[in-house]
Structures are given as C-alpha cells and as structure tokens.
N, C-alpha and C. Protein backbone atom coordinates (compact mmCIF):
# COMPACT_ATOMS: atom_id res chain seq x y z
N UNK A 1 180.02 61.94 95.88
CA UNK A 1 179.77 63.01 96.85
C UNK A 1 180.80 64.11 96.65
N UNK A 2 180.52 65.30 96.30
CA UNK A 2 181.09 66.42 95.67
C UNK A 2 181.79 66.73 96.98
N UNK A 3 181.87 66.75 98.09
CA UNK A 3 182.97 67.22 99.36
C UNK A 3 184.15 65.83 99.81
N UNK A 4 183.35 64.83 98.85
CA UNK A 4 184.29 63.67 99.82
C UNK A 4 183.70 62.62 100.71
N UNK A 5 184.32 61.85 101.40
CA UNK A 5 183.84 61.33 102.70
C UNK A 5 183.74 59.77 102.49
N UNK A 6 183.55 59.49 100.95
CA UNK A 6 183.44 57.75 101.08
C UNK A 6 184.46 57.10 100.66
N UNK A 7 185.20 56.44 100.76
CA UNK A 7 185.40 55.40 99.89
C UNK A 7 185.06 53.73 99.66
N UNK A 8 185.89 53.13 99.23
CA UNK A 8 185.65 51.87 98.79
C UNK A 8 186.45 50.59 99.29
N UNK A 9 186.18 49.72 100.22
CA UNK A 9 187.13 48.57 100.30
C UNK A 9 187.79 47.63 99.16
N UNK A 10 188.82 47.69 99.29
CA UNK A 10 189.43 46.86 98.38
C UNK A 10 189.15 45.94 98.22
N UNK A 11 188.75 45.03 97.38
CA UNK A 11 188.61 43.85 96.92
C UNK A 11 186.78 43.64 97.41
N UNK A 12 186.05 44.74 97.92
CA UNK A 12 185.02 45.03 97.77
C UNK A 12 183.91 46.01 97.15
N UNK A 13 183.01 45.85 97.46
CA UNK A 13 182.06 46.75 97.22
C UNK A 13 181.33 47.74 98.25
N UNK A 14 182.05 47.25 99.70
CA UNK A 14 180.85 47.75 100.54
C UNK A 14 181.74 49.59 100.75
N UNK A 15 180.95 50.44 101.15
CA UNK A 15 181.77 51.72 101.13
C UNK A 15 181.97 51.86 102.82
N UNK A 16 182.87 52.68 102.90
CA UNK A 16 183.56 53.03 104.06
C UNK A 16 182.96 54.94 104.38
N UNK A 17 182.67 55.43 105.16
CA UNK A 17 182.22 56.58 105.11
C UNK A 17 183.29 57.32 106.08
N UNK A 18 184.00 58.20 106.19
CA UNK A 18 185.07 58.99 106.52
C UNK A 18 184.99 60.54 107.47
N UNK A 19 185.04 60.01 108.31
CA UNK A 19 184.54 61.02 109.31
C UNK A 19 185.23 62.70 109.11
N UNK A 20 184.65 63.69 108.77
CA UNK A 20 184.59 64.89 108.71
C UNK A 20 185.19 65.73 110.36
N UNK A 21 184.91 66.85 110.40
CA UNK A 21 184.74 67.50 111.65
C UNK A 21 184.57 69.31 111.44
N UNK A 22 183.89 69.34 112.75
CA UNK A 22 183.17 70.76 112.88
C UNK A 22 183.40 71.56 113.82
N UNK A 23 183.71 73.01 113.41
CA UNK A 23 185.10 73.87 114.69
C UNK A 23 183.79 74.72 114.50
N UNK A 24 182.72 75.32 115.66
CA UNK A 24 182.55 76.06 116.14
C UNK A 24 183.34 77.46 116.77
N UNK A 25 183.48 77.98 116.31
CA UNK A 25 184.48 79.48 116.93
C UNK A 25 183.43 80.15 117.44
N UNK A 26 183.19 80.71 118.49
CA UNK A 26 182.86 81.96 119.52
C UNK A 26 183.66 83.21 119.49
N UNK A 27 182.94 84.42 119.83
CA UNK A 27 183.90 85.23 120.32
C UNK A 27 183.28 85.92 121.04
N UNK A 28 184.42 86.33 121.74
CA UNK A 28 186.11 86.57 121.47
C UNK A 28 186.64 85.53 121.46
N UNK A 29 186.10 84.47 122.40
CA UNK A 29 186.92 83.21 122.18
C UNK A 29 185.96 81.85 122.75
N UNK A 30 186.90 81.08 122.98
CA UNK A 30 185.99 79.59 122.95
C UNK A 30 185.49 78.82 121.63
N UNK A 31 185.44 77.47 121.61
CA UNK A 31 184.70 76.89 120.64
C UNK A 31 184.85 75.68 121.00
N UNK A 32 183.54 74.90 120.26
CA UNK A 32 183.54 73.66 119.77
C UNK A 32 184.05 73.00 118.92
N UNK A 33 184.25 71.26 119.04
CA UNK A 33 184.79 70.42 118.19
C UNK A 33 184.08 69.28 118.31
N UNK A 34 183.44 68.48 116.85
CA UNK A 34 183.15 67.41 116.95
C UNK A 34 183.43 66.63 115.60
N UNK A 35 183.21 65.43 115.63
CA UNK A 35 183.36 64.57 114.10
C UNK A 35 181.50 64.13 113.73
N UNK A 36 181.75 64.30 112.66
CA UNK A 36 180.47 63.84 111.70
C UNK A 36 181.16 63.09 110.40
N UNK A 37 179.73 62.33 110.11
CA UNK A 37 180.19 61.47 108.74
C UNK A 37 179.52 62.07 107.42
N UNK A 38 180.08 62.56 106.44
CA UNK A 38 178.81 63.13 105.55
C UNK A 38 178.75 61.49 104.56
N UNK A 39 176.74 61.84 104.85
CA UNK A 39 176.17 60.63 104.52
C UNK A 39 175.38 60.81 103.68
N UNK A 40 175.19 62.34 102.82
CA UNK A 40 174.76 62.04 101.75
C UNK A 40 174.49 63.65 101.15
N UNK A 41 174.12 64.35 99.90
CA UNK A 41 174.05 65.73 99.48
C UNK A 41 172.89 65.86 98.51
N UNK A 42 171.96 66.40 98.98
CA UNK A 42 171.34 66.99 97.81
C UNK A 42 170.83 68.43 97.49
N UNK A 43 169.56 68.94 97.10
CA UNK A 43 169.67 70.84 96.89
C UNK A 43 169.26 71.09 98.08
N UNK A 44 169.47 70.49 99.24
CA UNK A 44 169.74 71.39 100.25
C UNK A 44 170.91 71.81 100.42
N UNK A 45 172.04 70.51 100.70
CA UNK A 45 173.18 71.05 101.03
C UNK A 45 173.44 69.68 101.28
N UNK A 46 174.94 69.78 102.36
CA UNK A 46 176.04 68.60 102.25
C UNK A 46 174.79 67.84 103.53
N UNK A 47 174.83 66.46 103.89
CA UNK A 47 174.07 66.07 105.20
C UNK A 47 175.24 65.43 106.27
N UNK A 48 175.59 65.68 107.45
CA UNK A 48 176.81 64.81 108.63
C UNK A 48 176.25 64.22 109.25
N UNK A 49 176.46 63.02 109.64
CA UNK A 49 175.78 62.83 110.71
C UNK A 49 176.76 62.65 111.78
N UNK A 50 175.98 62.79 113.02
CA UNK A 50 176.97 62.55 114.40
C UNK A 50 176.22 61.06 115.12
N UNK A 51 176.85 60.27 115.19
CA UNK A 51 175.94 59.07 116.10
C UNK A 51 175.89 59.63 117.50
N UNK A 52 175.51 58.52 118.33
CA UNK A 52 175.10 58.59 119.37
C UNK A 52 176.51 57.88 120.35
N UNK A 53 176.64 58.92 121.04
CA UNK A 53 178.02 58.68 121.98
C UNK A 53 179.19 59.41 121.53
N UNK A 54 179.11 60.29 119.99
CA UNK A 54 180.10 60.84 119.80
C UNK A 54 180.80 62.02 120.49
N UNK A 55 181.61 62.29 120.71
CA UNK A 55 182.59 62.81 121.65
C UNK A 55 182.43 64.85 120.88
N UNK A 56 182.22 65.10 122.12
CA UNK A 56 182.32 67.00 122.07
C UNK A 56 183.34 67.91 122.38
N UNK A 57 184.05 68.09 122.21
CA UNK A 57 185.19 69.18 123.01
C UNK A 57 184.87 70.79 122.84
N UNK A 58 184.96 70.88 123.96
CA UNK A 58 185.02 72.51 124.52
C UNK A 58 185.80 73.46 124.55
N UNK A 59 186.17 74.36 124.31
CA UNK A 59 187.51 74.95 124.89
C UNK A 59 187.06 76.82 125.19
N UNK A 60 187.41 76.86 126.52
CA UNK A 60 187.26 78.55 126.91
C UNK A 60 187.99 78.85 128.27
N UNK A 61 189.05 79.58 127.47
CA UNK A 61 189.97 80.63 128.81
C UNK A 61 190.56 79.43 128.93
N UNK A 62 191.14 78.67 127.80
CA UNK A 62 192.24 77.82 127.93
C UNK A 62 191.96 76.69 128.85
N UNK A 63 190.32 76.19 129.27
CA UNK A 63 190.45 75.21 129.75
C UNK A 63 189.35 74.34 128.80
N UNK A 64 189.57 73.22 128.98
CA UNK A 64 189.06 72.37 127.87
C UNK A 64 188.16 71.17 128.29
N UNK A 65 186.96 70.93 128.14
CA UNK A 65 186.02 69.92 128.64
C UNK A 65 185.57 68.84 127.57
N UNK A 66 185.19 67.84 127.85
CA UNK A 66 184.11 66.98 127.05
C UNK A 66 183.21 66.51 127.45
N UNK A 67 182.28 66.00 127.09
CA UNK A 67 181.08 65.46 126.96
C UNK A 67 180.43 64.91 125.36
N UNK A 68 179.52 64.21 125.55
CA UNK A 68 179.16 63.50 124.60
C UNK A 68 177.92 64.58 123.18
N UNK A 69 177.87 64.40 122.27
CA UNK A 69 177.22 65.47 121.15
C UNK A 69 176.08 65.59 122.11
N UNK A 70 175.38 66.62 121.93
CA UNK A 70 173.85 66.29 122.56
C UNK A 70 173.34 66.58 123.37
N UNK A 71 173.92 66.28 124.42
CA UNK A 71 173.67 66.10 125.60
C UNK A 71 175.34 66.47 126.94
N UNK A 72 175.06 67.70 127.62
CA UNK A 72 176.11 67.44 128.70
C UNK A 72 176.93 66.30 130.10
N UNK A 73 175.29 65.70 130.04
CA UNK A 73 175.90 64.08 130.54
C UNK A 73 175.06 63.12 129.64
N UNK A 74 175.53 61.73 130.14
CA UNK A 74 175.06 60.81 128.99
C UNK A 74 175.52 60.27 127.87
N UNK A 75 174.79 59.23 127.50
CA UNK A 75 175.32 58.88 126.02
C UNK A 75 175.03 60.38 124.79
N UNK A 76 174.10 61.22 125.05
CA UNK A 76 174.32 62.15 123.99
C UNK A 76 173.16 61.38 122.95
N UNK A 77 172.72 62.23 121.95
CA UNK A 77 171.91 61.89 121.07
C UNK A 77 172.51 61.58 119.45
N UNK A 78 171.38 60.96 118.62
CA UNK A 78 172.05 60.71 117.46
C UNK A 78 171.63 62.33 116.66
N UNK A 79 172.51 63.17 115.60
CA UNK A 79 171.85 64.06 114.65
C UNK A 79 172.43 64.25 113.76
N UNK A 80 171.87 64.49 112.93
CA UNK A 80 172.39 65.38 111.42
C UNK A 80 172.12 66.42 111.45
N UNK A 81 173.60 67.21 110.37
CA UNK A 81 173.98 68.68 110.59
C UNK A 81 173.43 68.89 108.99
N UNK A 82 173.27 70.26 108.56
CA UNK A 82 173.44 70.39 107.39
C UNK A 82 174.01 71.28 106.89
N UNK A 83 174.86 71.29 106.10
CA UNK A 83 175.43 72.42 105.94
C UNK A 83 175.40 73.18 104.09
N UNK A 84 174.56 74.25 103.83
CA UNK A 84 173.74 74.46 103.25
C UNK A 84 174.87 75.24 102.21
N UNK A 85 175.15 75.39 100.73
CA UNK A 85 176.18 76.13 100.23
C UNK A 85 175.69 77.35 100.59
N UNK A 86 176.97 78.10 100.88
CA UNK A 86 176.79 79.72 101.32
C UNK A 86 176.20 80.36 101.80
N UNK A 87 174.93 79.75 102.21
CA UNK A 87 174.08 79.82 103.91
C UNK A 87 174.84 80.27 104.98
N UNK A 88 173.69 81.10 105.85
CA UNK A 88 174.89 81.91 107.11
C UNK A 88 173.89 81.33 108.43
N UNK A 89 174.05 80.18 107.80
CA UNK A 89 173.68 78.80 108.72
C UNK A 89 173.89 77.49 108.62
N UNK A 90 173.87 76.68 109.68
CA UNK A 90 174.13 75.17 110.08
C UNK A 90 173.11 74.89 110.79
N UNK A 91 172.42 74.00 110.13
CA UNK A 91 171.32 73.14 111.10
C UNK A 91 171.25 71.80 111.47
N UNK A 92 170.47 71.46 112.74
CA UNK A 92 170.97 70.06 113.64
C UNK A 92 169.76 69.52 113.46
N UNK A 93 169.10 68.60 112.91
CA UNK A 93 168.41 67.42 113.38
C UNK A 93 168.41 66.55 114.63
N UNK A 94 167.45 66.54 115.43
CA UNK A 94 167.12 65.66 116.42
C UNK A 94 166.25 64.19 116.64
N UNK A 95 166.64 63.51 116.78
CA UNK A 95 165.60 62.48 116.99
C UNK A 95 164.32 62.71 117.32
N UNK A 96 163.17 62.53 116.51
CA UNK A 96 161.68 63.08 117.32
C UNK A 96 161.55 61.80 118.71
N UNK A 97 160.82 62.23 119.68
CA UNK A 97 161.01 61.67 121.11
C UNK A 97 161.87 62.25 122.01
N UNK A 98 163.13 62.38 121.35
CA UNK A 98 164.23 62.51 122.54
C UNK A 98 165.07 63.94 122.03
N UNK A 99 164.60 64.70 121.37
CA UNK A 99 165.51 66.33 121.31
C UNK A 99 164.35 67.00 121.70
N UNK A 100 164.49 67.82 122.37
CA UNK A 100 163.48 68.99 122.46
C UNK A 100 163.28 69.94 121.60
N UNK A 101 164.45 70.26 120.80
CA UNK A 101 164.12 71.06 119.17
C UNK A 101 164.37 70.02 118.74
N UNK A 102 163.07 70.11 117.75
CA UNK A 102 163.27 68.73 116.25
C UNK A 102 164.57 69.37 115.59
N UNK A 103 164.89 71.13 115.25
CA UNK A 103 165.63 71.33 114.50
C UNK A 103 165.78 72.82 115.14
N UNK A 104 167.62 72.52 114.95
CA UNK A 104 168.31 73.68 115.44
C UNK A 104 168.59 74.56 114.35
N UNK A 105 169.04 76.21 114.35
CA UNK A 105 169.55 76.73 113.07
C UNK A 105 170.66 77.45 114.11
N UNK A 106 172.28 77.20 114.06
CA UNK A 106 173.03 78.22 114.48
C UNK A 106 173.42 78.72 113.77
N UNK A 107 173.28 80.52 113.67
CA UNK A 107 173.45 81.61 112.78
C UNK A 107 174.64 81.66 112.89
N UNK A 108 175.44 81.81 111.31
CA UNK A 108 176.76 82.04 111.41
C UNK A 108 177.30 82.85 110.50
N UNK A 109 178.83 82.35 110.39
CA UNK A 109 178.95 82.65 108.96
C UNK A 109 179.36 81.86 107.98
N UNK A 110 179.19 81.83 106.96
CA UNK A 110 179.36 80.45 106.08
C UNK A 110 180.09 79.68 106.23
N UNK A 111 179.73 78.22 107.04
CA UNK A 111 180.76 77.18 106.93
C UNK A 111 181.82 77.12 105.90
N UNK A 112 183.33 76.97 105.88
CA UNK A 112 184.02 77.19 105.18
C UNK A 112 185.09 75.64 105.38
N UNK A 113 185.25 74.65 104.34
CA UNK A 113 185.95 73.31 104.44
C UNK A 113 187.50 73.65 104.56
N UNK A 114 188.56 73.16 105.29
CA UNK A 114 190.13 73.01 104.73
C UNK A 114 190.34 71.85 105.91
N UNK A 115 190.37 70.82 105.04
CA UNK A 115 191.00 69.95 105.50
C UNK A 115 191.01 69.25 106.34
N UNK A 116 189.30 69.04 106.13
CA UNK A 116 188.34 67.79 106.30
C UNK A 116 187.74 68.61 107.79
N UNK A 117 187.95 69.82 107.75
CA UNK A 117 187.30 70.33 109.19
C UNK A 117 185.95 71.77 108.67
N UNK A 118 185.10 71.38 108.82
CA UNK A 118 183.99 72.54 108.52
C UNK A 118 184.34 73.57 109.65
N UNK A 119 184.02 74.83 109.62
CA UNK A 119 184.35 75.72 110.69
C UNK A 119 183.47 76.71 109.90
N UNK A 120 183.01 77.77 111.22
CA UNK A 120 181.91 78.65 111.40
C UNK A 120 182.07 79.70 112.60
N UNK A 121 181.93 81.10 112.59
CA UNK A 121 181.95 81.79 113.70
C UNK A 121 180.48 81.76 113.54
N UNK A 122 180.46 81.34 115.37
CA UNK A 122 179.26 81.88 115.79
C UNK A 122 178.65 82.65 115.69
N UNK A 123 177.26 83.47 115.35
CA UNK A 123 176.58 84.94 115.33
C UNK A 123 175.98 85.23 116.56
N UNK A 124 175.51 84.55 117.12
CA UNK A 124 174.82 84.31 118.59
C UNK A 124 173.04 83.82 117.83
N UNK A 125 172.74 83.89 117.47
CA UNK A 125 171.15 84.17 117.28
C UNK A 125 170.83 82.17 116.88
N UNK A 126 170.18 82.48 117.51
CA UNK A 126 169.45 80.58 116.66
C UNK A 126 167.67 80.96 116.66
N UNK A 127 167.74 79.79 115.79
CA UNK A 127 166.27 79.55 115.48
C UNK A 127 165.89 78.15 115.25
N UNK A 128 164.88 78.12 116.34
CA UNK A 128 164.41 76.88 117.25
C UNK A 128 162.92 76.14 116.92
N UNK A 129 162.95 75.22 116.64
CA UNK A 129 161.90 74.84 116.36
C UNK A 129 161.22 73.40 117.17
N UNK A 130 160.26 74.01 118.50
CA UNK A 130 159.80 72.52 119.56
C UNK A 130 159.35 71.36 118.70
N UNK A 131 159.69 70.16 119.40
CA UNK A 131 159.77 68.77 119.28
C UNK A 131 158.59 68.49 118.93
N UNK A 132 157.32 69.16 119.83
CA UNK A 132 156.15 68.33 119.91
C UNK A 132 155.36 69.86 119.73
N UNK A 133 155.31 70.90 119.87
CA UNK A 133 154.19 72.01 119.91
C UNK A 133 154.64 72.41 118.32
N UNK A 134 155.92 72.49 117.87
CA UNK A 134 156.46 72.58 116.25
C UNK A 134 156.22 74.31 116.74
N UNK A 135 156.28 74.67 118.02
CA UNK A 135 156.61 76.48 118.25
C UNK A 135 157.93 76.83 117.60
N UNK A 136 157.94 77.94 116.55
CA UNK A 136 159.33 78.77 116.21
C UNK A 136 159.68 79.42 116.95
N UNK A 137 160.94 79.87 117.32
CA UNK A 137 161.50 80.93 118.23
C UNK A 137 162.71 81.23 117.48
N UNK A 138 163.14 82.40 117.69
CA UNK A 138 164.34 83.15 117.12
C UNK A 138 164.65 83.52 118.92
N UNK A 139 166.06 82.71 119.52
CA UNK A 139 166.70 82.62 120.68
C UNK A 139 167.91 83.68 120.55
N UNK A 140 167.92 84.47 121.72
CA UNK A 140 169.57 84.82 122.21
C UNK A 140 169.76 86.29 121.56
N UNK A 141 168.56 86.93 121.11
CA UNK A 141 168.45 88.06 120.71
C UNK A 141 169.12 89.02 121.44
N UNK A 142 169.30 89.30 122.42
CA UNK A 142 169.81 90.32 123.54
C UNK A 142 171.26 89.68 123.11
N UNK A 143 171.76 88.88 123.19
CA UNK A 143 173.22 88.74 123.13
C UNK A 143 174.01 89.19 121.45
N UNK A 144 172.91 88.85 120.50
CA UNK A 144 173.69 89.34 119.29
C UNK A 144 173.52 90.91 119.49
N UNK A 145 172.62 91.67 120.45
CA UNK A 145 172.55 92.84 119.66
C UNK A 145 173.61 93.15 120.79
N UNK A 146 174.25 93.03 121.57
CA UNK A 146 175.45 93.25 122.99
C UNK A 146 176.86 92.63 122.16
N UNK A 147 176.41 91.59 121.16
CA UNK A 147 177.53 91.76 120.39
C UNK A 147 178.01 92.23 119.45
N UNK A 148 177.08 93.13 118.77
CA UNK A 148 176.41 94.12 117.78
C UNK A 148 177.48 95.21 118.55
N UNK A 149 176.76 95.61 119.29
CA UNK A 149 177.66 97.29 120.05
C UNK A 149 178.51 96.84 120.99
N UNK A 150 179.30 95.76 120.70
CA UNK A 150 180.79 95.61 120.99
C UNK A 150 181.34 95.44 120.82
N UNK A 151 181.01 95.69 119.01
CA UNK A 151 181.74 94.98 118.05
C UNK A 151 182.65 93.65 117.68
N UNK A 152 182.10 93.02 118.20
CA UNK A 152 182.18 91.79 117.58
C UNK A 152 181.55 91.31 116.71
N UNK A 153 180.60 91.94 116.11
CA UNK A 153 179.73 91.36 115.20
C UNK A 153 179.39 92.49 114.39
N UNK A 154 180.43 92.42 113.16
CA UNK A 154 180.40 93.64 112.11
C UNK A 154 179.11 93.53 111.49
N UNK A 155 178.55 95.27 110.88
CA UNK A 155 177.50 95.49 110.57
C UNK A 155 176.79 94.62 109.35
N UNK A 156 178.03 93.98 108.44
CA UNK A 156 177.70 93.47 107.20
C UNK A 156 177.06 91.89 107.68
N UNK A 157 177.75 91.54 108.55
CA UNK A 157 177.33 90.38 109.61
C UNK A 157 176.22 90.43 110.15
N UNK A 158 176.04 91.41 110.50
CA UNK A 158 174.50 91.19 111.58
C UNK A 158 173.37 91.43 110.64
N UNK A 159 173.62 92.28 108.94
CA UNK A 159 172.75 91.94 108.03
C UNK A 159 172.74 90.74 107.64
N UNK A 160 173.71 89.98 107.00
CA UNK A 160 173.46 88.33 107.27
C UNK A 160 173.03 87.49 108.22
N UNK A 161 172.66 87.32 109.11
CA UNK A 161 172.56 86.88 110.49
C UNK A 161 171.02 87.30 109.95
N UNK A 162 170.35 88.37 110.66
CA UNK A 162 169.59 88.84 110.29
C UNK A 162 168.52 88.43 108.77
N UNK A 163 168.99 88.35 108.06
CA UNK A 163 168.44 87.68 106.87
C UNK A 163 168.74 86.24 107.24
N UNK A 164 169.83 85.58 107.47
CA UNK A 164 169.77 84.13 107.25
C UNK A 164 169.18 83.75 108.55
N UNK A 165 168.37 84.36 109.81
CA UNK A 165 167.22 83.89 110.76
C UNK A 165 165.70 83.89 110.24
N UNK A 166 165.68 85.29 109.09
CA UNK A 166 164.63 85.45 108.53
C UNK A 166 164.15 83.90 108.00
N UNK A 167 165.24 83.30 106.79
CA UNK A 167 165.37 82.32 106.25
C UNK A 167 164.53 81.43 106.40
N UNK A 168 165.73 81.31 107.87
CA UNK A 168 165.65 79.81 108.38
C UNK A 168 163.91 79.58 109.38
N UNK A 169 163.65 80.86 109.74
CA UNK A 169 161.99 80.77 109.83
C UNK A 169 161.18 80.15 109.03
N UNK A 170 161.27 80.85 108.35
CA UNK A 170 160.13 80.50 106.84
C UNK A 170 160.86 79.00 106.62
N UNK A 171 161.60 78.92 106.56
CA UNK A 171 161.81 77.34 105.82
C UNK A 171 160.94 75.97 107.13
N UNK A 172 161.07 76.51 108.26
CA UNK A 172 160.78 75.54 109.17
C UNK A 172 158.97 75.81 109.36
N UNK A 173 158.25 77.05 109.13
CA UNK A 173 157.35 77.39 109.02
C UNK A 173 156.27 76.75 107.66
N UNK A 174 157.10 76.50 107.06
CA UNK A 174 156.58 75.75 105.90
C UNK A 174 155.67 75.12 106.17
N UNK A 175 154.13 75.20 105.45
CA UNK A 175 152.57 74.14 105.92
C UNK A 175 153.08 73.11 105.87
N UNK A 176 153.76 72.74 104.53
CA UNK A 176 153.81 71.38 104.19
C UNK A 176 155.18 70.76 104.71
N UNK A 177 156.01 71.61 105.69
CA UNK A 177 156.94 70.29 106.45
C UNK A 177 157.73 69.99 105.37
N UNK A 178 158.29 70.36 104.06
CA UNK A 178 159.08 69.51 103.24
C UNK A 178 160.47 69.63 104.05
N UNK A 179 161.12 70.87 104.38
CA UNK A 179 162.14 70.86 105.02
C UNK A 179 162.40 69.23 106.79
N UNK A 180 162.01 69.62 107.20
CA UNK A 180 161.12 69.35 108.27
C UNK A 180 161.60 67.33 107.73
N UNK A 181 161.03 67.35 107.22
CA UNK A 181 160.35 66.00 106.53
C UNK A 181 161.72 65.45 106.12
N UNK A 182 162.32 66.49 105.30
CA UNK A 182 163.98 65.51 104.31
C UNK A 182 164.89 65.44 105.91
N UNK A 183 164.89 66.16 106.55
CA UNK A 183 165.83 66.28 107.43
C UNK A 183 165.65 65.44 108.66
N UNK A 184 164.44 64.97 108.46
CA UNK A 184 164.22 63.84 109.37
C UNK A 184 164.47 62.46 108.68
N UNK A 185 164.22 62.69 107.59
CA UNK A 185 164.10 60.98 106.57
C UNK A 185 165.96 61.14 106.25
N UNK A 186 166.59 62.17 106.47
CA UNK A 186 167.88 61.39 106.16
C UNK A 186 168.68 61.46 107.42
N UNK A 187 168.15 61.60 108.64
CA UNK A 187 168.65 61.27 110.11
C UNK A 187 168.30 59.74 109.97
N UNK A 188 167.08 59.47 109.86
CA UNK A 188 166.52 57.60 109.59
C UNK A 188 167.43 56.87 109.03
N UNK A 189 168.02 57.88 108.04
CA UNK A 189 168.80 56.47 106.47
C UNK A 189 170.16 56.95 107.08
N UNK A 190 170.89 57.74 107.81
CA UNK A 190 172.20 57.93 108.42
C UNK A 190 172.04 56.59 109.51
N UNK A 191 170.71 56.30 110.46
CA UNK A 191 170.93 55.76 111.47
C UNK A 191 170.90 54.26 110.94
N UNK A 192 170.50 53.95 109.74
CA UNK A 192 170.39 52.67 109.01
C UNK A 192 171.82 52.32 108.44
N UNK A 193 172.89 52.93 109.07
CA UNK A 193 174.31 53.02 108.20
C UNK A 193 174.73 52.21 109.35
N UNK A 194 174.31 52.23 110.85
CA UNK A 194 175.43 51.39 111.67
C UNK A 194 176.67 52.08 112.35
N UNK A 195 176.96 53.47 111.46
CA UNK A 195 177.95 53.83 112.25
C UNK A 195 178.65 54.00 113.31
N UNK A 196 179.88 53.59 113.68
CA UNK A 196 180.52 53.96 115.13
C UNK A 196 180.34 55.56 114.93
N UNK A 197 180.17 55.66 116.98
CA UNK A 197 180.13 56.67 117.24
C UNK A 197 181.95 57.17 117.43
N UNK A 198 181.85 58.92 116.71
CA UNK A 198 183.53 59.55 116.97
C UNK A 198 183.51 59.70 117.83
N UNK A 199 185.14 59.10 118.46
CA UNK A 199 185.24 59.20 119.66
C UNK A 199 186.68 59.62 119.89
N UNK A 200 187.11 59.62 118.79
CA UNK A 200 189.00 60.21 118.63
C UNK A 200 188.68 61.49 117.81
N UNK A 201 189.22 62.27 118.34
CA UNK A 201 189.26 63.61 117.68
C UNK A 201 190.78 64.29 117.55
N UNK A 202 191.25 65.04 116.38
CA UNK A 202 192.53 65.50 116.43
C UNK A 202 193.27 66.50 117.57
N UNK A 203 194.13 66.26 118.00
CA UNK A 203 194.91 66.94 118.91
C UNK A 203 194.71 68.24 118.45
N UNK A 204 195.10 69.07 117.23
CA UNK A 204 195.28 69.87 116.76
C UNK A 204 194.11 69.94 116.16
N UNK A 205 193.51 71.26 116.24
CA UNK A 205 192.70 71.41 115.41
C UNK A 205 192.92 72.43 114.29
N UNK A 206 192.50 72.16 112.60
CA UNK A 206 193.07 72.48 111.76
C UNK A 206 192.59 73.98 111.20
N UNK A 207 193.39 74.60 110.75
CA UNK A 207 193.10 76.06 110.61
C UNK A 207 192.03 76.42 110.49
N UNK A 208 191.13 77.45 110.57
CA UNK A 208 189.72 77.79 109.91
C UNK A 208 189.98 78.61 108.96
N UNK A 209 188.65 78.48 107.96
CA UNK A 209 188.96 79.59 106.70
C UNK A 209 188.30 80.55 107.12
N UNK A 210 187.27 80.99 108.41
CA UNK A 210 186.43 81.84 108.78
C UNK A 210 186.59 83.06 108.99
C-alpha cells in the first residue's frame, strides 16, 4: 500500500492495519478530527475506513465537542472515505439501510498527508447522493458563494470547487453505478476486517499541509 498503514506481526502472517487520521479545517475557523484505517488503494484513490463507534472531535471558538463518526448521538455509523490523488474532493460511503446519502462528496482542497494525518480545507459545497431515491443534489450553494465575496474562498478555489462538484456529479450519475458499486463493495470487505472502532485520538493535532 503506496501511503502505508499495514504491517506485519512478528513471528506471523496475519497483518495489523494502522490507523490514519483526518483534520477537516473550516473557515475562518473550526474543524474536524477523526481516525480511519486505510484498507485498501486502487485507480480510484487511497480507501479509510472508519468503524462503527469511532470517536469525532469538534473544535469552534475554542470549545471542543465529541460524538461518535456519523451520527451526533449514538453509536455512529460504519464508512469509507476516499481520498482520490489530487481531487478537490473526499468522499464518504454509507451503509445502504442506515445513511441517508449512500455517498457524500466534501468539496475541498486536495487532501494533503504529513504525518499520518490527511487534512483538507473545507469549500462549503457537497454533493449528495439519496440512499433509496439515488436523487443528486449539489448542497450549501448560498454559503460557498457568501464565502466567495468574503473572501475566504479565493477565485482559483472556487474554480476548483466548481469543477471538482461538476465531477463528482457525473461520477455518481453514472447508468451503470460502477462508482457507486466499488465504493460500496469495499465498505463490505473493510467491514469483513473486524476492526476496533478509534476511539483515542492525538492530543495534538499534527500540522496541515493545506
């Protein structure tokens, strides 16, 4: 695995999978923190998964919350993230039954790795795709363009953003579901791994390259 994440028990064979983590940045400020395991890569991109019960942290105006991935109360759901090379997106897999989007896209800017922490500024814009009607939506439009003319969201940015929603449409729009389809079949083979859910997360969270 070209980013990392497994190794090997000694004096065995069985592999050990090595929990990652993911810094959401907002602005002006706030963000998220969670751990994922990357469980596997192909020409989409890297795959994380988050189990079910893994731990969320919040942070805005210096006060700091948790709750479980997923869900604001509860055990939280199981998903896989993907994180696509040089894509000005991250997308979430949901359990079919229990997410209301099968698949999330938060517009960003290119996930960037240092030191075992993925990190991403937010763009505001997502693109949503229902559980059971398979309706597309491009969400939160009024807020990128309020962050557009308040500059927070430079012009070269909101052409990326902009193209990488275009994208992420068409890919989920697809007749034939191939997207759709891998991103569900490797949420299945993540949940066939057994993993503990993260539930320790670093005090510090480690620089972003964003």
């Amino acid at each position: 695995m070209r980013w990392g994440g497994e190794t090997t028990r000694p004096g065995t064979s069985s592999v050990v999978v090595t929990p990652v983590y993911i810094r959401k940045q907002k602005r002006p400020e706030g963000s998220g923190f969670w751990g994922a395991y990357p469980t596997a890569e192909d020409e989409f991109g890297l795959w994380l998964f988050t189990p079910r019960g893994s731990l969320y942290r919040g942070e805005s105006r210096g006060t700091i919350g948790y709750c479980n991935v997923g869900s604001p109360t509860g055990p939280g759901i199981p998903v896989i993230h993907l994180v696509p090379p040089s894509a000005w997106w991250i997308a979430t897999f949901g359990p079919p039954g229990e997410a209301k989007w099968s698949v999330t896209f938060d517009i960003s800017t290119p996930p960037r790795l240092f030191d075992r922490v993925w990190s991403y500024d937010d763009l505001e814009l997502d693109v949503l795709q229902h559980g059971q009607s398979g309706e597309v939506r491009i969400d939160d439009q009024d807020e990128f363009e309020h962050a557009i003319d308040v500059g927070l969201i430079h012009e070269d940015e909101a052409a990326g953003a902009r193209a990488a929603a275009a994208s992420a449409v068409e890919l989920v729009s697809d007749r034939n579901g191939v997207f759709a389809q891998v991103g569900h079949r490797r949420l299945a083979g993540a949940l066939d791994l057994g993993l503990e859910p993260i539930t320790k997360l670093p005090d510090v969270e480690l620089k972003s390259t964003t």
